[in-house]
Protein backbone atom coordinates (compact mmCIF):
# COMPACT_ATOMS: atom_id res chain seq x y z
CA UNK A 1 0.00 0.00 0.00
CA UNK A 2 1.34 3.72 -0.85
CA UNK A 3 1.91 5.39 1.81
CA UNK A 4 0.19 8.30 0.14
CA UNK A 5 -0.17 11.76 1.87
CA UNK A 6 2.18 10.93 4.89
CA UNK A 7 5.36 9.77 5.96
CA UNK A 8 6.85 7.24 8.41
CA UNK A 9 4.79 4.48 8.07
CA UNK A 10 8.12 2.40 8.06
CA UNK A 11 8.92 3.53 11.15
CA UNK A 12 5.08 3.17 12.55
CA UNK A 13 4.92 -0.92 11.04
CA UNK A 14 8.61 -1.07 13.00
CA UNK A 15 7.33 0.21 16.18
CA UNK A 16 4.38 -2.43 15.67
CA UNK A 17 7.19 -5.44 16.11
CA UNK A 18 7.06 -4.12 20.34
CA UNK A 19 4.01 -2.35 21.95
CA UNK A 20 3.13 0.69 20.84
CA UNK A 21 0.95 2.38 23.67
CA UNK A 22 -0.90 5.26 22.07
CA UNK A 23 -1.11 6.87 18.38
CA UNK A 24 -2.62 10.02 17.68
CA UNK A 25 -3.23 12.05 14.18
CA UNK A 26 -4.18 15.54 14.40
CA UNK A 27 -4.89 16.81 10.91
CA UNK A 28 -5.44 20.46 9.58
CA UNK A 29 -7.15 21.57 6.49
CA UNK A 30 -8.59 24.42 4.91
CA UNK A 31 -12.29 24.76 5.65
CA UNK A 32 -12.95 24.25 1.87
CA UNK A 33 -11.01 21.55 1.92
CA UNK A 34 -13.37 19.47 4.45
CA UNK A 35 -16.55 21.03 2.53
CA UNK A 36 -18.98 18.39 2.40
CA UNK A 37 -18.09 15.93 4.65
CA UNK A 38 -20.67 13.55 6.05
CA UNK A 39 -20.22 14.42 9.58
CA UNK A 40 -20.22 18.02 8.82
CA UNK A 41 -23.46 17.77 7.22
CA UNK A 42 -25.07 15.48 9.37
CA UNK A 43 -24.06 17.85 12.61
CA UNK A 44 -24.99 20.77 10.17
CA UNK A 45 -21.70 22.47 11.01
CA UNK A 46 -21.15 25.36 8.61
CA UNK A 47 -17.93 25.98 8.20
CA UNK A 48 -17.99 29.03 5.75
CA UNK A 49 -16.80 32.08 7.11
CA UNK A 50 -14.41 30.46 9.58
CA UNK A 51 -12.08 32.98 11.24
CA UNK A 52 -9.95 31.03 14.01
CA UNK A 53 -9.25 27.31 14.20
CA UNK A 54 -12.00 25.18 14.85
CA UNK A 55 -11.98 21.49 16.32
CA UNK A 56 -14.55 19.39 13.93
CA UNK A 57 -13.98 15.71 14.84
CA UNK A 58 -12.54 14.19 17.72
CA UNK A 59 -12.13 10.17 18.16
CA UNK A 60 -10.80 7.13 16.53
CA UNK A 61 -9.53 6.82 13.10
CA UNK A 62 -12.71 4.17 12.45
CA UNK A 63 -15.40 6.83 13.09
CA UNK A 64 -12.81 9.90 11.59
CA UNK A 65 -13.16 7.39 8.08
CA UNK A 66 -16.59 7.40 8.31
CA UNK A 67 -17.33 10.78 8.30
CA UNK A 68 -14.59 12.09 6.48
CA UNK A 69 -14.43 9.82 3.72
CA UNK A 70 -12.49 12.10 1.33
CA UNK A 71 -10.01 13.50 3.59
CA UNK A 72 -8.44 11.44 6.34
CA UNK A 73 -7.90 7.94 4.36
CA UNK A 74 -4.38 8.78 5.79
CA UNK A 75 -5.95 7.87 9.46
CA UNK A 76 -6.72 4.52 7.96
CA UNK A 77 -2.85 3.78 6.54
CA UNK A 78 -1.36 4.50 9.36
CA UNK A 79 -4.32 2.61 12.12
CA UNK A 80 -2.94 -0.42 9.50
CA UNK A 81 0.81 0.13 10.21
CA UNK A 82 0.03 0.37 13.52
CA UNK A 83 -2.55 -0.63 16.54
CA UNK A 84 -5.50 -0.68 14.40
CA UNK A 85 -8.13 1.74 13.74
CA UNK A 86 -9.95 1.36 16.95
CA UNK A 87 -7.07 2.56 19.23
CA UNK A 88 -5.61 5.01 16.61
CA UNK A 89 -6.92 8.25 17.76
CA UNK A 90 -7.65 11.36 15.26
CA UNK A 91 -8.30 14.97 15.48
CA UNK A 92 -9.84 16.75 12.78
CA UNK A 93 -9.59 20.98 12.51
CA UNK A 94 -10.60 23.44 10.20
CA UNK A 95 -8.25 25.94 10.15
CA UNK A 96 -8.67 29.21 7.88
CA UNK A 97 -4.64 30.04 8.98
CA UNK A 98 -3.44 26.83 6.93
CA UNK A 99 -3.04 26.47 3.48
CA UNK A 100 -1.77 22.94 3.36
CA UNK A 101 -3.55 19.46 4.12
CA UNK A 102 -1.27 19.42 8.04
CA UNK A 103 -1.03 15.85 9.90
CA UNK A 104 0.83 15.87 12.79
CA UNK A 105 1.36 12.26 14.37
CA UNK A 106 2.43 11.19 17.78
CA UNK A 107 3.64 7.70 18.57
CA UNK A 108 4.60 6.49 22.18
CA UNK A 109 5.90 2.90 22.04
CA UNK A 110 8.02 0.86 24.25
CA UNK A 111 10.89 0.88 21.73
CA UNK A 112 10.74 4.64 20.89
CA UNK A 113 8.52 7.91 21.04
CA UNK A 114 8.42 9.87 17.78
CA UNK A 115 6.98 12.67 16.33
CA UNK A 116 6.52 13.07 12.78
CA UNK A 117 4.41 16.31 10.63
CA UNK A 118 4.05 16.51 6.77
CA UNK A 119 2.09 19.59 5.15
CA UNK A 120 1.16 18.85 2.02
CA UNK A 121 0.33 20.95 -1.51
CA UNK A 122 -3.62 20.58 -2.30
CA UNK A 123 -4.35 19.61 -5.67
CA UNK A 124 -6.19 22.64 -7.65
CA UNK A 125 -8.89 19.74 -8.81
CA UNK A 126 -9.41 18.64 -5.00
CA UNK A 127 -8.46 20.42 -2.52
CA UNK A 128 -9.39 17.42 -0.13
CA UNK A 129 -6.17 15.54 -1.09
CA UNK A 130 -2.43 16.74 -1.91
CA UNK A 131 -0.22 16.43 -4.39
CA UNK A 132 2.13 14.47 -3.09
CA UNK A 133 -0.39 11.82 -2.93
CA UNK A 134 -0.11 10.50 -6.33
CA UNK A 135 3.60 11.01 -6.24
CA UNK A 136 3.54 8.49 -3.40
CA UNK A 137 1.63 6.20 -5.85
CA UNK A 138 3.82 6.27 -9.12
CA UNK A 139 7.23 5.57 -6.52
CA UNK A 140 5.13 2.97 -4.72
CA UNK A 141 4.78 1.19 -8.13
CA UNK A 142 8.53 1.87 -9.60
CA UNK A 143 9.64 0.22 -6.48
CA UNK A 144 7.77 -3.13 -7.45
CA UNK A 145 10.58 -3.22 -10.14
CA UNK A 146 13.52 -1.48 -8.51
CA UNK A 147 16.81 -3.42 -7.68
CA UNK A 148 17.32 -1.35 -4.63
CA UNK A 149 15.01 -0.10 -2.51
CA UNK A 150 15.00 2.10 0.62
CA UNK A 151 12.99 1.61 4.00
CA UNK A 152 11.27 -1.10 5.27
C-alpha cells in the first residue's frame, strides 16, 4: 500500500514489532477543503466564514473514516501500520490560517517515542487531497521493479 499523503509508516509498522501504547493524528485543512463531509453535514456544522481554528472531529480513526471519507484515508494507513483503527486516535480541525492538508502524528511505544508532521500541496482539482499523494503512488509502483530499494 502507498503510503500516500504521509510519511513514516516504516517507522510506525517497525514500532508495531514491540508495543506501541498510544497513536494520535491531528490533521489540519482548509475549511474548503473538508466542505462536504458527512459528519459536517449530518451535525450541520457550517464551516464558511471560519475565522480562528475550529476542532470538527474528535475520536478514533474508524469513526474519523466514516465521516470524512475524502479527507483522512491517511488515518486509515497509518491505524494499519500500527494498533489498528480502533485505538488510533484522530483529530480533525478546520483551520482558515493553513493552506496545506497538516497531519501531525504522535507515537509512544516501548521501543521509541516519535513525532513526525508533513504539510502537504492541495491539488487545484481537489483540494481534499495533496499532491504528493499521487507522487507516493507512481514511486510505490517503480519500487515493485527497482533493484534497490529504501525503507522497510
Amino acid at each position: 500500500m502507498p503510503t500516500g499523503a504521509l510519511l513514516g509508516l516504516d517507522a510506525v509498522r517497525a514500532a508495531a514489532e514491540g508495543e506501541i501504547r498510544s497513536v494520535v493524528m491531528v490533521t489540519r485543512k482548509p475549511p474548503k477543503g473538508l466542505a462536504g463531509a458527512p459528519y459536517l453535514e449530518q451535525r450541520s456544522i457550517d464551516l464558511e466564514g471560519l475565522g480562528a481554528p475550529l476542532k470538527v472531529f474528535e475520536g478514533n480513526a474508524r469513526d474519523g473514516a466514516r465521516g470524512f471519507p475524502a479527507n483522512v484515508n491517511v488515518a486509515v494507513a497509518l491505524s494499519l501500520a500500527g494498533i489498528g483503527p480502533e485505538r488510533t486516535r484522530l483529530e480533525i480541525w478546520a483551520d482558515p490560517h493553513v493552506t496545506r492538508n497538516t497531519h501531525r502524528i504522535v507515537v509512544e511505544a516501548d521501543s521509541a517515542r516519535f513525532e513526525m508532521q508533513i504539510e502537504n500541496v492541495p491539488t487545484d482539482e481537489n483540494p481534499r487531497t495533496g499532491k504528493i499523494t499521487a507522487l507516493s503512488l507512481i514511486a510505490a509502483l517503480r519500487r515493485l521493479t527497482a533493484t534497490l530499494s529504501v525503507g522497510s
